[in-house]
PDB file of N, CA and C in Angstrom:
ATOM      1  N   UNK A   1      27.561 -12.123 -38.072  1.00  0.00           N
ATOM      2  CA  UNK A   1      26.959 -11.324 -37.016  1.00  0.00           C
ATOM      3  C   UNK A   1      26.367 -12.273 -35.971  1.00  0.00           C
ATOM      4  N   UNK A   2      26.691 -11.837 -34.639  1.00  0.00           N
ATOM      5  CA  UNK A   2      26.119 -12.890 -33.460  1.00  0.00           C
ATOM      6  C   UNK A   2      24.408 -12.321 -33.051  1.00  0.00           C
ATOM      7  N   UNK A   3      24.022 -13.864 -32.825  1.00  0.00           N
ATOM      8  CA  UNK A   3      22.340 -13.183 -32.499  1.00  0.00           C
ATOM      9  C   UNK A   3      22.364 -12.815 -31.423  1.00  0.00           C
ATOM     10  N   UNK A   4      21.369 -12.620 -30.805  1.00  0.00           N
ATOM     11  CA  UNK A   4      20.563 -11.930 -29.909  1.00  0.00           C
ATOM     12  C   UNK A   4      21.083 -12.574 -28.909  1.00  0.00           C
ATOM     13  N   UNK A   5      20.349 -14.051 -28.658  1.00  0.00           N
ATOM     14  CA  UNK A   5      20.523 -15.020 -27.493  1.00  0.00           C
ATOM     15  C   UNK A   5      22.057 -15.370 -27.587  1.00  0.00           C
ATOM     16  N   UNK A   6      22.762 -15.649 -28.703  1.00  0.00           N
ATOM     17  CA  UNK A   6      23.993 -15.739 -28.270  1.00  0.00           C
ATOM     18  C   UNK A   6      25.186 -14.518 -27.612  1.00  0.00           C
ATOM     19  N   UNK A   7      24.887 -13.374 -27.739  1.00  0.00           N
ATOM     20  CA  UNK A   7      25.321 -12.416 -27.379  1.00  0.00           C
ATOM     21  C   UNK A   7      24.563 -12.573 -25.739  1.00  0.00           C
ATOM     22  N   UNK A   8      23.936 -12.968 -25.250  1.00  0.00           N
ATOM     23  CA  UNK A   8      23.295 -13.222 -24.116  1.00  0.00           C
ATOM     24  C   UNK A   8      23.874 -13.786 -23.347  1.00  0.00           C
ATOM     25  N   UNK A   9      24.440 -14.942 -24.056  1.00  0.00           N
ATOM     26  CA  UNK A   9      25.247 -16.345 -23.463  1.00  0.00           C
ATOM     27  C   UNK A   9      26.638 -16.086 -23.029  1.00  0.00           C
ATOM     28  N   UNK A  10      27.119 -15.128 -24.075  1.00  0.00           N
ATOM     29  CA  UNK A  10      28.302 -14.701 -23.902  1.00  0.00           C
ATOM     30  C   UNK A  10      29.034 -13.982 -22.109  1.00  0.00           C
ATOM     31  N   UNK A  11      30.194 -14.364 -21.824  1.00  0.00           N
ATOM     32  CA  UNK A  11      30.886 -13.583 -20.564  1.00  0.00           C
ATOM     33  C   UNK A  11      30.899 -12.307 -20.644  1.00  0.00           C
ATOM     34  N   UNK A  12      30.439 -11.661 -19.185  1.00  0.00           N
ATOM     35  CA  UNK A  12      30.964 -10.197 -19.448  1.00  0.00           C
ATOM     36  C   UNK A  12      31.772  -9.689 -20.468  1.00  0.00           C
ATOM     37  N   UNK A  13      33.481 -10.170 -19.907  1.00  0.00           N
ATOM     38  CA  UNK A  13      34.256  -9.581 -20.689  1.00  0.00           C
ATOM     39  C   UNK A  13      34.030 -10.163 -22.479  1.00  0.00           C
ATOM     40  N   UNK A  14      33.476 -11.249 -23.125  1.00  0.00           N
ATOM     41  CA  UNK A  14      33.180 -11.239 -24.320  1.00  0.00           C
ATOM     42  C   UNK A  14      32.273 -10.434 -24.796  1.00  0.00           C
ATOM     43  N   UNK A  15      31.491  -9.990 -23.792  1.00  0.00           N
ATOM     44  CA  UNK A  15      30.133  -9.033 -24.300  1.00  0.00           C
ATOM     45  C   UNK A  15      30.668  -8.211 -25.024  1.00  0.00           C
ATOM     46  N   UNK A  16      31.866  -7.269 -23.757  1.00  0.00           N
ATOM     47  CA  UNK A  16      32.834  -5.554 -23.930  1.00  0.00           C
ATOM     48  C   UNK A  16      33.603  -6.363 -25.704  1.00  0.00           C
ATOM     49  N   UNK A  17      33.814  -6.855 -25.378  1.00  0.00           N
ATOM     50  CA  UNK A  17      35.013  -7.174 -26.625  1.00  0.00           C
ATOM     51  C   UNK A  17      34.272  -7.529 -28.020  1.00  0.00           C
ATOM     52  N   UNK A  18      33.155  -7.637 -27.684  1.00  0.00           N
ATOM     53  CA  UNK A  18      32.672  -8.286 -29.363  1.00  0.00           C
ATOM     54  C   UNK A  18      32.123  -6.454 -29.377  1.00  0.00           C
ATOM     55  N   UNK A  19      31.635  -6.286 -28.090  1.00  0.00           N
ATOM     56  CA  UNK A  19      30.918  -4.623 -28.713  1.00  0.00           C
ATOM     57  C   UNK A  19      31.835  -3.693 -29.208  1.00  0.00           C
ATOM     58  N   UNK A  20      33.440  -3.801 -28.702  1.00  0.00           N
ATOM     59  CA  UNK A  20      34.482  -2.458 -29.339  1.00  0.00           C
ATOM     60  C   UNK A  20      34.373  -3.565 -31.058  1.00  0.00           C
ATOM     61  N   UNK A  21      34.522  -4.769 -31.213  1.00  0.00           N
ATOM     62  CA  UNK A  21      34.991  -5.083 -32.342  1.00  0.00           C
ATOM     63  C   UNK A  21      33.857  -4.941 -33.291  1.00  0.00           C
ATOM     64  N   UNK A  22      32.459  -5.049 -33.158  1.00  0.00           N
ATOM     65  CA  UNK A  22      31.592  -5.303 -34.056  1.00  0.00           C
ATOM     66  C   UNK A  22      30.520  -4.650 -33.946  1.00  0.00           C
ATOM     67  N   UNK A  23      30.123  -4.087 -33.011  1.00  0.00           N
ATOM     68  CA  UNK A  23      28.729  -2.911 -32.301  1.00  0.00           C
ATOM     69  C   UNK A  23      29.398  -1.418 -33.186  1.00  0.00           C
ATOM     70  N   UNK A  24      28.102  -0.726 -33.357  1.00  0.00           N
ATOM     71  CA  UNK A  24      28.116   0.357 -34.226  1.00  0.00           C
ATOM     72  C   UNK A  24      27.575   0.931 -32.782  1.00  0.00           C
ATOM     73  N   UNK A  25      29.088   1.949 -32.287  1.00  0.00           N
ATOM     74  CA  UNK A  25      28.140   3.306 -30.977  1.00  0.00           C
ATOM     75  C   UNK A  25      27.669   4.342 -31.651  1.00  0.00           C
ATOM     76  N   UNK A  26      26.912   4.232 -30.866  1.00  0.00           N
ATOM     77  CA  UNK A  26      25.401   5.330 -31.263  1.00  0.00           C
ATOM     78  C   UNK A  26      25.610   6.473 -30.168  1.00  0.00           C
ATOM     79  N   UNK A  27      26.303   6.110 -28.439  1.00  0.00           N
ATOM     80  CA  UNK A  27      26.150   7.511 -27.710  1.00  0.00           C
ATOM     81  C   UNK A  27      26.801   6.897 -26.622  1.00  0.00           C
ATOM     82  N   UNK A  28      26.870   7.858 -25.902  1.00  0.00           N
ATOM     83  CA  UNK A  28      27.776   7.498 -24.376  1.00  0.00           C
ATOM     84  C   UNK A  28      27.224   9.243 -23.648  1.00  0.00           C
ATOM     85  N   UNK A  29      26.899   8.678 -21.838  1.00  0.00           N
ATOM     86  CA  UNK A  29      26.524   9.786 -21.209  1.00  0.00           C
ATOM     87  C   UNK A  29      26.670   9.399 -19.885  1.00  0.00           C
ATOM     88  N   UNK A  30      26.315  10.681 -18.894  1.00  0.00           N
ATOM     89  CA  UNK A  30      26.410   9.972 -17.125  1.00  0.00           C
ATOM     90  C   UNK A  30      25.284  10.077 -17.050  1.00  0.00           C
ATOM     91  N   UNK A  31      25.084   8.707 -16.298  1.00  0.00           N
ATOM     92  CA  UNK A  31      23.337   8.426 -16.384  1.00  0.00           C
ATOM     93  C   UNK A  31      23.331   8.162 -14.746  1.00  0.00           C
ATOM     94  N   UNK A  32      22.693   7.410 -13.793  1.00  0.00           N
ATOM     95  CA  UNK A  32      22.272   7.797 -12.485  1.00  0.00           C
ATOM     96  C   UNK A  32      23.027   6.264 -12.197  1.00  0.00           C
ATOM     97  N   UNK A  33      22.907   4.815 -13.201  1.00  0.00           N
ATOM     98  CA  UNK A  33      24.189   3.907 -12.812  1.00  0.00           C
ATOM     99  C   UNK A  33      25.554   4.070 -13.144  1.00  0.00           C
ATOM    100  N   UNK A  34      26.105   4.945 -13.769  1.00  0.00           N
ATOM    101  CA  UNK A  34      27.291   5.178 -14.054  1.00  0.00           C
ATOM    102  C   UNK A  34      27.394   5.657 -15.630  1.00  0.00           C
ATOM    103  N   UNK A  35      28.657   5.489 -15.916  1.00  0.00           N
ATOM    104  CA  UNK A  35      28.501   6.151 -17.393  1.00  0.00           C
ATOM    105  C   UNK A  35      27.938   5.078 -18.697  1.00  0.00           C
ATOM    106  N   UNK A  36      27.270   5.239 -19.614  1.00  0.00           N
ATOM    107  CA  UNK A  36      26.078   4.358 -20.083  1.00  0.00           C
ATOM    108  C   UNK A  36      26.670   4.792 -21.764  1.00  0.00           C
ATOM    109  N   UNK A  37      26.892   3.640 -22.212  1.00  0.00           N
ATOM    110  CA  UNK A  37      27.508   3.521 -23.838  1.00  0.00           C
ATOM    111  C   UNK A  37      26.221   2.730 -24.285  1.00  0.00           C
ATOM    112  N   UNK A  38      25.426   3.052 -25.765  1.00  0.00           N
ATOM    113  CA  UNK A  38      24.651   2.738 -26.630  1.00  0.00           C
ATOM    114  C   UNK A  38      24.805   1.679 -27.229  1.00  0.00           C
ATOM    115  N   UNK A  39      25.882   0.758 -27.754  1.00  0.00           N
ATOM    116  CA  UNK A  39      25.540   0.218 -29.165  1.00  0.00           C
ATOM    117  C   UNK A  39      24.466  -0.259 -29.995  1.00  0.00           C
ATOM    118  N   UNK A  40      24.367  -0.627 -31.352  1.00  0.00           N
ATOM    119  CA  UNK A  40      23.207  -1.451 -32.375  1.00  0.00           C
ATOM    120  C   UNK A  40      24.613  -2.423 -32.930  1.00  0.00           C
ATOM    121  N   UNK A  41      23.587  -4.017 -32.410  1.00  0.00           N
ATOM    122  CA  UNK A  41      24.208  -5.159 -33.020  1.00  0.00           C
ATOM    123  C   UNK A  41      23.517  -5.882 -33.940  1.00  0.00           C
ATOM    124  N   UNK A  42      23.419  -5.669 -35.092  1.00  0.00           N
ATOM    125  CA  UNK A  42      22.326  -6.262 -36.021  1.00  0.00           C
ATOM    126  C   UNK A  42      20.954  -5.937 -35.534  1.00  0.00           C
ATOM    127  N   UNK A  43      20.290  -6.875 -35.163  1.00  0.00           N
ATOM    128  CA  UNK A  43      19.076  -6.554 -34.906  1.00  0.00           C
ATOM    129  C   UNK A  43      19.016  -6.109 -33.332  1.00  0.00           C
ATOM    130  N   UNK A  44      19.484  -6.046 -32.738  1.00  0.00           N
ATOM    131  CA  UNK A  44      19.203  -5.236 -31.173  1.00  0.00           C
ATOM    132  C   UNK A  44      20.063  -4.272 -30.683  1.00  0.00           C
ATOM    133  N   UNK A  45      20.102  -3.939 -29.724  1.00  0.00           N
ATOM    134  CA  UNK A  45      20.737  -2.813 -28.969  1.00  0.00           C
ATOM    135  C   UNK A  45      21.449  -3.236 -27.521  1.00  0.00           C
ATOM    136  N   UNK A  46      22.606  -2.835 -27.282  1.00  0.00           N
ATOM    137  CA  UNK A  46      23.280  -2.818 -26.002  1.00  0.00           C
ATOM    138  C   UNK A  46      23.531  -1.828 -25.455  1.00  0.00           C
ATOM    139  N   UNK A  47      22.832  -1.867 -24.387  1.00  0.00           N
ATOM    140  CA  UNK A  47      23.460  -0.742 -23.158  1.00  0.00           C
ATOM    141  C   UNK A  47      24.599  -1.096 -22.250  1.00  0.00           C
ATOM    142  N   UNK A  48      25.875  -0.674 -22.048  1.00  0.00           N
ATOM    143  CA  UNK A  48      27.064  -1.184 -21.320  1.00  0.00           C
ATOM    144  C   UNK A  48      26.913   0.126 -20.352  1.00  0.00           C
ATOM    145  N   UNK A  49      27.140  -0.293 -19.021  1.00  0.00           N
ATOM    146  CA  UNK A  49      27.397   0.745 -18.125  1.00  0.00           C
ATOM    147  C   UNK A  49      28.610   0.506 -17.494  1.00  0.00           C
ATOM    148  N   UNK A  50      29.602   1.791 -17.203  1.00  0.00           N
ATOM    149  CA  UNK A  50      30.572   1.242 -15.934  1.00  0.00           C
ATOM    150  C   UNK A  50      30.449   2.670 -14.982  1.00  0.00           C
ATOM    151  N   UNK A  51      31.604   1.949 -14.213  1.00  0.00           N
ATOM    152  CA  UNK A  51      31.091   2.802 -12.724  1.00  0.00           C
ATOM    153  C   UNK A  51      32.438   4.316 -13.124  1.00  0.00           C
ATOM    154  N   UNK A  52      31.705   5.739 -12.627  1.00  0.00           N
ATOM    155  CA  UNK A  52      32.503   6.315 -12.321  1.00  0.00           C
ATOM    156  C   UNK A  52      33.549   6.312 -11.877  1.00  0.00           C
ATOM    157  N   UNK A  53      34.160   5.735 -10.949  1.00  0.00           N
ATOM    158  CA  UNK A  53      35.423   5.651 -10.593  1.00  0.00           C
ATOM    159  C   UNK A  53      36.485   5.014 -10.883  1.00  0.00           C
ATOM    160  N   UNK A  54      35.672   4.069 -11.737  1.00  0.00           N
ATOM    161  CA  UNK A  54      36.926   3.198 -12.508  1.00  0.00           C
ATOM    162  C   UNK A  54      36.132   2.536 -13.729  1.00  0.00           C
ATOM    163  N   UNK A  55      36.886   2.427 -14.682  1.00  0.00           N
ATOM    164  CA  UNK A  55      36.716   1.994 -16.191  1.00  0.00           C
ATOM    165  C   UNK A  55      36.035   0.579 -15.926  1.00  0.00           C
ATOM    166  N   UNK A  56      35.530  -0.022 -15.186  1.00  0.00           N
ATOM    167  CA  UNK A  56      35.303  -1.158 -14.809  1.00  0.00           C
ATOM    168  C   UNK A  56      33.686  -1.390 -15.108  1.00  0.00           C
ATOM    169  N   UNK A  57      33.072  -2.462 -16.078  1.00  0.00           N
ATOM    170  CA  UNK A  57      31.890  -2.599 -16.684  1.00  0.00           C
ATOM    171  C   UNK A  57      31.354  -3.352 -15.500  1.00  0.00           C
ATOM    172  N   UNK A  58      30.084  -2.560 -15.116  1.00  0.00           N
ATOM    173  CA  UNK A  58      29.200  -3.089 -14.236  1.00  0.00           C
ATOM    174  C   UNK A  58      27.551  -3.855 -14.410  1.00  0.00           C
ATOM    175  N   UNK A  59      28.095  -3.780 -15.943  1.00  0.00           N
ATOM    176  CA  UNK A  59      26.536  -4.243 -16.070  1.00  0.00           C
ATOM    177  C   UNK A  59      26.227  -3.984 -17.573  1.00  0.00           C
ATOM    178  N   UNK A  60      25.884  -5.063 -18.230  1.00  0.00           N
ATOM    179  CA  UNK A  60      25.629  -5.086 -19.866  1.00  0.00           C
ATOM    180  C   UNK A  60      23.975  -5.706 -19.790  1.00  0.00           C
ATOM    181  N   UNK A  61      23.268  -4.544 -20.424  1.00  0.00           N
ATOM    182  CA  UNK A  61      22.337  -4.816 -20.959  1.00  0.00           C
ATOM    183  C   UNK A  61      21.555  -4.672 -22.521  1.00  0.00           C
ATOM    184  N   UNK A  62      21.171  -6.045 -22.606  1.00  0.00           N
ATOM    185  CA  UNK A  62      20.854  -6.177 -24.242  1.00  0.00           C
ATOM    186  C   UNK A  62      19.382  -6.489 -24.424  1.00  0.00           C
ATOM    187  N   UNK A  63      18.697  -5.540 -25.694  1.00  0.00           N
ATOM    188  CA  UNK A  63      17.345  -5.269 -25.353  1.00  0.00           C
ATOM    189  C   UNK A  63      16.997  -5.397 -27.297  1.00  0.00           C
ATOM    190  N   UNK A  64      16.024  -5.822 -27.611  1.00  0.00           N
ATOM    191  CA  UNK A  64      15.562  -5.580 -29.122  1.00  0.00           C
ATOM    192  C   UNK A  64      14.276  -4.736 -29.056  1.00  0.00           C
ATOM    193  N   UNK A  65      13.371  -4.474 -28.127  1.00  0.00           N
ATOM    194  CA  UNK A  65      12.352  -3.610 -27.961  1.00  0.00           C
ATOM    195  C   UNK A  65      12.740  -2.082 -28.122  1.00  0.00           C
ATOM    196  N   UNK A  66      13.155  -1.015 -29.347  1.00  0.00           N
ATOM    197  CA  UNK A  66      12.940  -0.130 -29.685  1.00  0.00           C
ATOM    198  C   UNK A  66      12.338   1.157 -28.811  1.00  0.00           C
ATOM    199  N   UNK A  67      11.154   0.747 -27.543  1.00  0.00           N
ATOM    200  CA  UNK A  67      10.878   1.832 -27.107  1.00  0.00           C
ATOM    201  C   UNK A  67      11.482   1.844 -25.921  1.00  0.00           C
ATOM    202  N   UNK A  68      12.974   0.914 -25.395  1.00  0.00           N
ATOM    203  CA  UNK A  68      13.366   1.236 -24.573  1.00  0.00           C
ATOM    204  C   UNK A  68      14.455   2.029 -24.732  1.00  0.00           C
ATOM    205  N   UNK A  69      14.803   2.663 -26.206  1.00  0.00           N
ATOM    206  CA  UNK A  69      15.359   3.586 -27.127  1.00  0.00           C
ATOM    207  C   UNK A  69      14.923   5.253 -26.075  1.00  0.00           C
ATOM    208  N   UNK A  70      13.648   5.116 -26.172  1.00  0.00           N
ATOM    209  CA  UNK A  70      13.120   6.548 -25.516  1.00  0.00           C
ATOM    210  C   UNK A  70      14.581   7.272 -24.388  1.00  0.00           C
ATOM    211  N   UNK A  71      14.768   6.229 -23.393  1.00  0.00           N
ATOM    212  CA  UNK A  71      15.330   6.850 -22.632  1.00  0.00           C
ATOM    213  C   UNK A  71      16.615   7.299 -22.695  1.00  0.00           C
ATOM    214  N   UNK A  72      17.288   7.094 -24.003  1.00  0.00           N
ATOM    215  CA  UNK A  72      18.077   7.382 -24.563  1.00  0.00           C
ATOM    216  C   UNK A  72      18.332   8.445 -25.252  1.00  0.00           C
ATOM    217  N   UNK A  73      17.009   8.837 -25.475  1.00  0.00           N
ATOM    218  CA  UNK A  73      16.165  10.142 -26.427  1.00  0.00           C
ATOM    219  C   UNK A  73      16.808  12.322 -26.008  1.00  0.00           C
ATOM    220  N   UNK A  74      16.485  11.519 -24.847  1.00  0.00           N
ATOM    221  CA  UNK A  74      17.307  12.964 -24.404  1.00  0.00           C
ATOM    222  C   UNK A  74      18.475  13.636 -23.920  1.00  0.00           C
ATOM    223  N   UNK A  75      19.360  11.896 -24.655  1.00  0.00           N
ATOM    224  CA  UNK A  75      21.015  12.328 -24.421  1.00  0.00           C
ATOM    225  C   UNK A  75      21.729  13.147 -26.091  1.00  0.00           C
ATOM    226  N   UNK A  76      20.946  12.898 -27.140  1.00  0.00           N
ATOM    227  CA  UNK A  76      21.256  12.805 -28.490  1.00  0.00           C
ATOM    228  C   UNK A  76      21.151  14.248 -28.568  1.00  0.00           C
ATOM    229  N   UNK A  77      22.720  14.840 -28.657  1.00  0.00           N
ATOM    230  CA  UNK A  77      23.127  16.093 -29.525  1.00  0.00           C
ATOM    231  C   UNK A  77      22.494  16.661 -30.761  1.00  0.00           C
ATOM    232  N   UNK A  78      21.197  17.220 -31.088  1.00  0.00           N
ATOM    233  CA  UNK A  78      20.784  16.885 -32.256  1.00  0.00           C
ATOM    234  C   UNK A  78      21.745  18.144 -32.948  1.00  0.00           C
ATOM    235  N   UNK A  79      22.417  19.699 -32.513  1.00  0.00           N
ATOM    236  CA  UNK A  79      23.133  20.132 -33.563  1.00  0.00           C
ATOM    237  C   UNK A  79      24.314  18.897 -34.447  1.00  0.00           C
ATOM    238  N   UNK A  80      24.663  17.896 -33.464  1.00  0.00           N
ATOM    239  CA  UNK A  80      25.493  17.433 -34.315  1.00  0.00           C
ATOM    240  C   UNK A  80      25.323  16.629 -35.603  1.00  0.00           C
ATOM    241  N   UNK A  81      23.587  16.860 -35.478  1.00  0.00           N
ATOM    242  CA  UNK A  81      23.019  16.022 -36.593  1.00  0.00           C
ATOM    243  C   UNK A  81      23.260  16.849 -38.247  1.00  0.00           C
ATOM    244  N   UNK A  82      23.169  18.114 -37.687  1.00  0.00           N
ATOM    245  CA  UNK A  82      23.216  19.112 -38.913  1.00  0.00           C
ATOM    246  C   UNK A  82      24.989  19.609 -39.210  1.00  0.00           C
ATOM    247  N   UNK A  83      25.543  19.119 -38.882  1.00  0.00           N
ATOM    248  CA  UNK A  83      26.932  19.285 -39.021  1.00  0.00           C
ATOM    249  C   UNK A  83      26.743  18.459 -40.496  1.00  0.00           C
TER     250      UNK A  83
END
């Protein structure tokens, strides 16, 4: 599993590619920068955004602080929890 800071270090496009191969998604929604994917990488969290109009990643952000979780809070389907 890659840490924190090395997932940091990493190129855009290695960011996208280690997150389809090894990130556990948690959610995906349209948020006000574009459409906004969740993952948990061991110990932290990635937010990947790309732009509406094209599949194109505009911006990876990686965070281990938990209460920046909140804003995430009111995308989560909870019937699908009881399925």
């Amino acid at each position: 599993m890659i840490t924190y800071f090395r997932f940091l270090l990493l190129p855009l496009s290695e960011k996208n590619q280690y997150l389809q191969q090894n990130g556990t998604f948690l959610l995906d929604y349209s948020g006000d920068k574009g459409i906004v994917k969740l993952y948990a990488v061991g110990d932290f969290f990635v937010e990947l955004y790309s732009n509406y109009s094209s599949d194109c990643i505009s911006e990876v952000v990686a965070f281990k602080n938990i209460q920046r979780l909140q804003q995430h809070a009111d995308h989560i389907d909870l019937a699908l929890l009881s399925a």
